[in-house]
N, C-alpha and C. Protein backbone atom coordinates (compact mmCIF):
# COMPACT_ATOMS: atom_id res chain seq x y z
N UNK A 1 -7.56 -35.95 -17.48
CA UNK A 1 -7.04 -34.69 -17.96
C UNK A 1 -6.65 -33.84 -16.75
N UNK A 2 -5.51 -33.51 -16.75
CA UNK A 2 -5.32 -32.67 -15.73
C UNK A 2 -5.10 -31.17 -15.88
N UNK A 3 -5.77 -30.24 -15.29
CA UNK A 3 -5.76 -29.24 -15.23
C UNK A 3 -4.89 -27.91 -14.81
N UNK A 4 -4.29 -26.94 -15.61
CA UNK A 4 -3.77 -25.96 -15.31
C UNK A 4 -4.37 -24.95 -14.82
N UNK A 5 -3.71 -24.00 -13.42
CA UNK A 5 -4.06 -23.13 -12.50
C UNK A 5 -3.34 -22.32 -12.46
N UNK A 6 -3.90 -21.03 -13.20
CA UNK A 6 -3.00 -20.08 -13.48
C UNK A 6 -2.51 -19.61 -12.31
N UNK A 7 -1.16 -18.68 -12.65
CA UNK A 7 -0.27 -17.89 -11.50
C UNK A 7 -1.21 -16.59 -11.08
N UNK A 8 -1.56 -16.41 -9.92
CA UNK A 8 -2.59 -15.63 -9.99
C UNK A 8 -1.15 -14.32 -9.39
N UNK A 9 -1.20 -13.19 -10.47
CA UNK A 9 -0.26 -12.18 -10.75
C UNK A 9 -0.29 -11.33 -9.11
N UNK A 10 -1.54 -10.91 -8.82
CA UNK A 10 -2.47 -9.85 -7.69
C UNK A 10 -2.33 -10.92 -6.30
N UNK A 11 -1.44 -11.74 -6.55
CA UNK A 11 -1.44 -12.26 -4.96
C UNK A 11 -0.45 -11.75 -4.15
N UNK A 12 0.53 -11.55 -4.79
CA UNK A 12 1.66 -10.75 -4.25
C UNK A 12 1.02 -9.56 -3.55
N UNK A 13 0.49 -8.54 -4.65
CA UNK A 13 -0.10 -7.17 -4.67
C UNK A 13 -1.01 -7.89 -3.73
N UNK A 14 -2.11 -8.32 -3.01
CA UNK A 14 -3.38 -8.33 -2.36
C UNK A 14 -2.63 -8.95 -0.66
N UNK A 15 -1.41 -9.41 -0.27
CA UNK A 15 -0.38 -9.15 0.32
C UNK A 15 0.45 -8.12 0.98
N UNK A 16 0.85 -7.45 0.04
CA UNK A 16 1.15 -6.22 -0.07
C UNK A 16 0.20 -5.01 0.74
N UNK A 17 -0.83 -4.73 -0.04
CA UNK A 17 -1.56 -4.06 0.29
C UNK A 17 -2.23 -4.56 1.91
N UNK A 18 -2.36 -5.77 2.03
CA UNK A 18 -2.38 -5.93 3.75
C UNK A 18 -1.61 -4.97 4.77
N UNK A 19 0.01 -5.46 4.37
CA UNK A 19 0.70 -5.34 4.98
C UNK A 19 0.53 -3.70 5.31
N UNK A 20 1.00 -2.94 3.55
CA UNK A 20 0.62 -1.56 4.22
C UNK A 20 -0.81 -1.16 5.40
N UNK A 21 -1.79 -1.64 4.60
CA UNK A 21 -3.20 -1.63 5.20
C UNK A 21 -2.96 -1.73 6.76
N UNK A 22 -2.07 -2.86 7.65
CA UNK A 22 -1.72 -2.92 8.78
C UNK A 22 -0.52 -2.39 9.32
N UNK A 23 0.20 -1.40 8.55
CA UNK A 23 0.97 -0.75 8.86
C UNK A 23 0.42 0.43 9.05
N UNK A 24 -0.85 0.76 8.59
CA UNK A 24 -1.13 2.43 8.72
C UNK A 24 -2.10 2.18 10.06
N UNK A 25 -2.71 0.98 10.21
CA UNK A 25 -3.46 1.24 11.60
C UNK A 25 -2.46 1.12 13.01
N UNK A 26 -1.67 0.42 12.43
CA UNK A 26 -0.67 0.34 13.79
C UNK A 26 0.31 1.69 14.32
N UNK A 27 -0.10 2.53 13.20
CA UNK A 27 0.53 3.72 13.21
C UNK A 27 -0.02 5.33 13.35
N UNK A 28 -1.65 4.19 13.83
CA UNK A 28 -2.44 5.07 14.08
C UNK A 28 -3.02 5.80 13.21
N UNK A 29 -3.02 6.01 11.91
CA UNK A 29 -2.97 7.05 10.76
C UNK A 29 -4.58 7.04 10.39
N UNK A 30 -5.37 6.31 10.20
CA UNK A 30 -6.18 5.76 9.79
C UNK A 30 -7.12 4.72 10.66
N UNK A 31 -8.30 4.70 11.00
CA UNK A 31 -8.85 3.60 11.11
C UNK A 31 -9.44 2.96 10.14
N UNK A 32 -9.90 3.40 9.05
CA UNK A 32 -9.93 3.01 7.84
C UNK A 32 -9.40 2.98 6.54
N UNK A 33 -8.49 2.15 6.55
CA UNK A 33 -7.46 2.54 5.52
C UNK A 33 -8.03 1.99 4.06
N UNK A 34 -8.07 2.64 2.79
CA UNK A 34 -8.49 2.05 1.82
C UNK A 34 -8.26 1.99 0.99
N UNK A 35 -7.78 0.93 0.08
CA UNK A 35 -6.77 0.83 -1.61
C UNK A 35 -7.02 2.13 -2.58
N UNK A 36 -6.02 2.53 -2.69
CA UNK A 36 -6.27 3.47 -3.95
C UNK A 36 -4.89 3.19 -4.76
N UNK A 37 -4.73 2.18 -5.31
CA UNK A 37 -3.40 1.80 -5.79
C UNK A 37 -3.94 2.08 -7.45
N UNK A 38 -5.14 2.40 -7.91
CA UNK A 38 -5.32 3.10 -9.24
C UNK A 38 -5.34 4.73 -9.14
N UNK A 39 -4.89 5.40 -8.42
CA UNK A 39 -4.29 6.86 -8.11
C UNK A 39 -3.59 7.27 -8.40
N UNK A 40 -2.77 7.21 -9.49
CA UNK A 40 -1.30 7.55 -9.62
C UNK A 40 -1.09 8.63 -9.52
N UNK A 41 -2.13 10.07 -9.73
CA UNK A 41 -1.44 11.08 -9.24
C UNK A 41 -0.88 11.43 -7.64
N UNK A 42 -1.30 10.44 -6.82
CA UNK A 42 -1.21 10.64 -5.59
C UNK A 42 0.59 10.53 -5.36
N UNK A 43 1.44 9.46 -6.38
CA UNK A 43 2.85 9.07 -6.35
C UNK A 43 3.20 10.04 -7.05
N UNK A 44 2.94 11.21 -7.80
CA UNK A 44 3.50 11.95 -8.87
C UNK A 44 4.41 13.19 -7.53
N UNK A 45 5.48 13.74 -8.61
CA UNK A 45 6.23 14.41 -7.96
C UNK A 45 5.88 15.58 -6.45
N UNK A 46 5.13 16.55 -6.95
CA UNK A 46 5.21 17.28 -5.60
C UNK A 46 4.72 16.34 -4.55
N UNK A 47 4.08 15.53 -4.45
CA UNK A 47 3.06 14.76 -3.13
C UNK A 47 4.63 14.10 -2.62
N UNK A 48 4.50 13.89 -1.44
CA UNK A 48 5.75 13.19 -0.52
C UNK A 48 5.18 12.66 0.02
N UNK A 49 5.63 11.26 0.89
CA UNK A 49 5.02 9.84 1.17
C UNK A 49 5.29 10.46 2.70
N UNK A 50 4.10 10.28 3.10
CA UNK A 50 3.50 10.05 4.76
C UNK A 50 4.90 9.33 5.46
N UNK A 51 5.06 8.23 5.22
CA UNK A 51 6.16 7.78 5.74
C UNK A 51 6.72 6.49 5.00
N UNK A 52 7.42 5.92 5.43
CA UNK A 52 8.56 4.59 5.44
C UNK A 52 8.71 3.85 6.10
N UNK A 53 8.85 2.30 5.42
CA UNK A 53 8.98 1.27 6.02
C UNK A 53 9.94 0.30 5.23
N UNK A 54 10.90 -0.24 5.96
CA UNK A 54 11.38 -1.56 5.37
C UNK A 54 10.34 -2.76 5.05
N UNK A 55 10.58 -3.36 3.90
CA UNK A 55 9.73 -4.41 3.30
C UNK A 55 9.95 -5.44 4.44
N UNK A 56 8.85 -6.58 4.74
CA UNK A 56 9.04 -7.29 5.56
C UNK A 56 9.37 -8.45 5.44
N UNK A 57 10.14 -8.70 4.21
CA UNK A 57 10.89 -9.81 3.42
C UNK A 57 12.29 -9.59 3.96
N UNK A 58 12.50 -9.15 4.21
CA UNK A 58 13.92 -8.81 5.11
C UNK A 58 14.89 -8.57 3.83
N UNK A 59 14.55 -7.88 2.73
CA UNK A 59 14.90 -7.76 1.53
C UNK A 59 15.54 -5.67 1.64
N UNK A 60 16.24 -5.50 0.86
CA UNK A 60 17.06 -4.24 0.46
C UNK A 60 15.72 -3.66 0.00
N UNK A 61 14.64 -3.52 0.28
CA UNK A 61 13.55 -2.73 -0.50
C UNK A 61 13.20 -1.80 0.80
N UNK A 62 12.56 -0.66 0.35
CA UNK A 62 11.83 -0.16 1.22
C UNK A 62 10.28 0.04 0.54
N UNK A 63 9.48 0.32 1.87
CA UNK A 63 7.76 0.62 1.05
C UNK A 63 7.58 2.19 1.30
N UNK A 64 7.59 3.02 0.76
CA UNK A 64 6.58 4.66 0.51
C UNK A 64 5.46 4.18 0.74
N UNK A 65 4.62 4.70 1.81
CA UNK A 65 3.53 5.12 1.72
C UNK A 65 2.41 6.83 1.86
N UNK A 66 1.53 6.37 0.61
CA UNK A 66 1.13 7.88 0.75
C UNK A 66 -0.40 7.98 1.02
N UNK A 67 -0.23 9.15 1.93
CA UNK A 67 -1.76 8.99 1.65
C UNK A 67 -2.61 10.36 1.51
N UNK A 68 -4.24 10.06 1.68
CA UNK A 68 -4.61 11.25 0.85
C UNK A 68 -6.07 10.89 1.96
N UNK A 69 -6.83 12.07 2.65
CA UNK A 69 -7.80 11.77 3.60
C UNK A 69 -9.47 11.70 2.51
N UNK A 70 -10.26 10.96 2.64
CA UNK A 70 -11.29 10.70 1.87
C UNK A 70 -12.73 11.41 2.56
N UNK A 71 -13.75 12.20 2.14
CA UNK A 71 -14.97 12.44 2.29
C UNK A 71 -15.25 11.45 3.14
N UNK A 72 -16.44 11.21 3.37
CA UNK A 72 -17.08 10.26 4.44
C UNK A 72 -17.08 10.30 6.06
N UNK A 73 -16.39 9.12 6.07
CA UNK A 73 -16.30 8.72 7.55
C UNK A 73 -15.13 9.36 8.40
N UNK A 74 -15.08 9.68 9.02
CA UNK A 74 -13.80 10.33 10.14
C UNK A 74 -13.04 9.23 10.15
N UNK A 75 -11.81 9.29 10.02
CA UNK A 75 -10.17 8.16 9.92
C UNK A 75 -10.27 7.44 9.17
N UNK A 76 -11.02 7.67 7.71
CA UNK A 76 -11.04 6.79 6.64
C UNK A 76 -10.04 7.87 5.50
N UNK A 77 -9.15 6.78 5.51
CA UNK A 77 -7.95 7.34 3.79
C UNK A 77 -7.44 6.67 3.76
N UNK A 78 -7.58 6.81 1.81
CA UNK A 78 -6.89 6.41 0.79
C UNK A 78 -5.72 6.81 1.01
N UNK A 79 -4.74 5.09 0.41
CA UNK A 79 -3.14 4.50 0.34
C UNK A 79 -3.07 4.11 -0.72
N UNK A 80 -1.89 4.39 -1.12
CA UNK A 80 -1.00 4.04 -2.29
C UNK A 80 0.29 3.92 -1.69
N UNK A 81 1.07 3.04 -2.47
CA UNK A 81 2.59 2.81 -2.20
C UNK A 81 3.37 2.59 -3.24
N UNK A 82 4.51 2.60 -3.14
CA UNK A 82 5.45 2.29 -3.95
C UNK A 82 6.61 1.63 -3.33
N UNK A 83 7.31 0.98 -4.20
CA UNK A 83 8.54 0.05 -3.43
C UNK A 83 9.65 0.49 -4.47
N UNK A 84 10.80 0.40 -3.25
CA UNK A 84 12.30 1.38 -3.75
C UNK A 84 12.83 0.75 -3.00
N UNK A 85 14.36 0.82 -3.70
CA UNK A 85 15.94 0.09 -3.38
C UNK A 85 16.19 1.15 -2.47
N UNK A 86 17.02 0.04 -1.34
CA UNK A 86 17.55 1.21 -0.09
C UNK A 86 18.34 2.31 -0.83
């Protein structure tokens, strides 16, 4: 019997979220950068994205990233992103 292995959906997304994740330390922003991709008020209108990046698929997309500084530890904040047509 051979077995089916589902498409695991969150591999893309767990990818993704690297990439930003190593885009905000290389940019200094953060030494602890940490998922908050269940935040959606953070993408809602007045908030404006920290900055921009071309996707690294060499694709017409760009990535928003936003962020928001967290209690705790000093250079720890929450990221969220979104992806948009040039």
């Amino acid at each position: 019997m051979k077995t089916f292995t589902r498409f695991k959906e969150s591999k893309l997304d767990d990818k993704l979220d690297k990439i930003v994740s190593n885009e905000i330390k290389k940019r200094k922003l953060a030494k602890f950068p940490v998922n908050a991709t269940d935040d959606i008020k953070m993408r809602m209108k007045p908030n404006k994205p920290a900055f921009k990046f071309p996707s690294p698929t060499g694709g017409e997309m760009m990535i928003h990233v936003y962020l928001k500084p967290m209690k705790g530890k000093k250079g720890m904040m929450a990221f969220n992103y979104q992806l948009e047509d040039k």
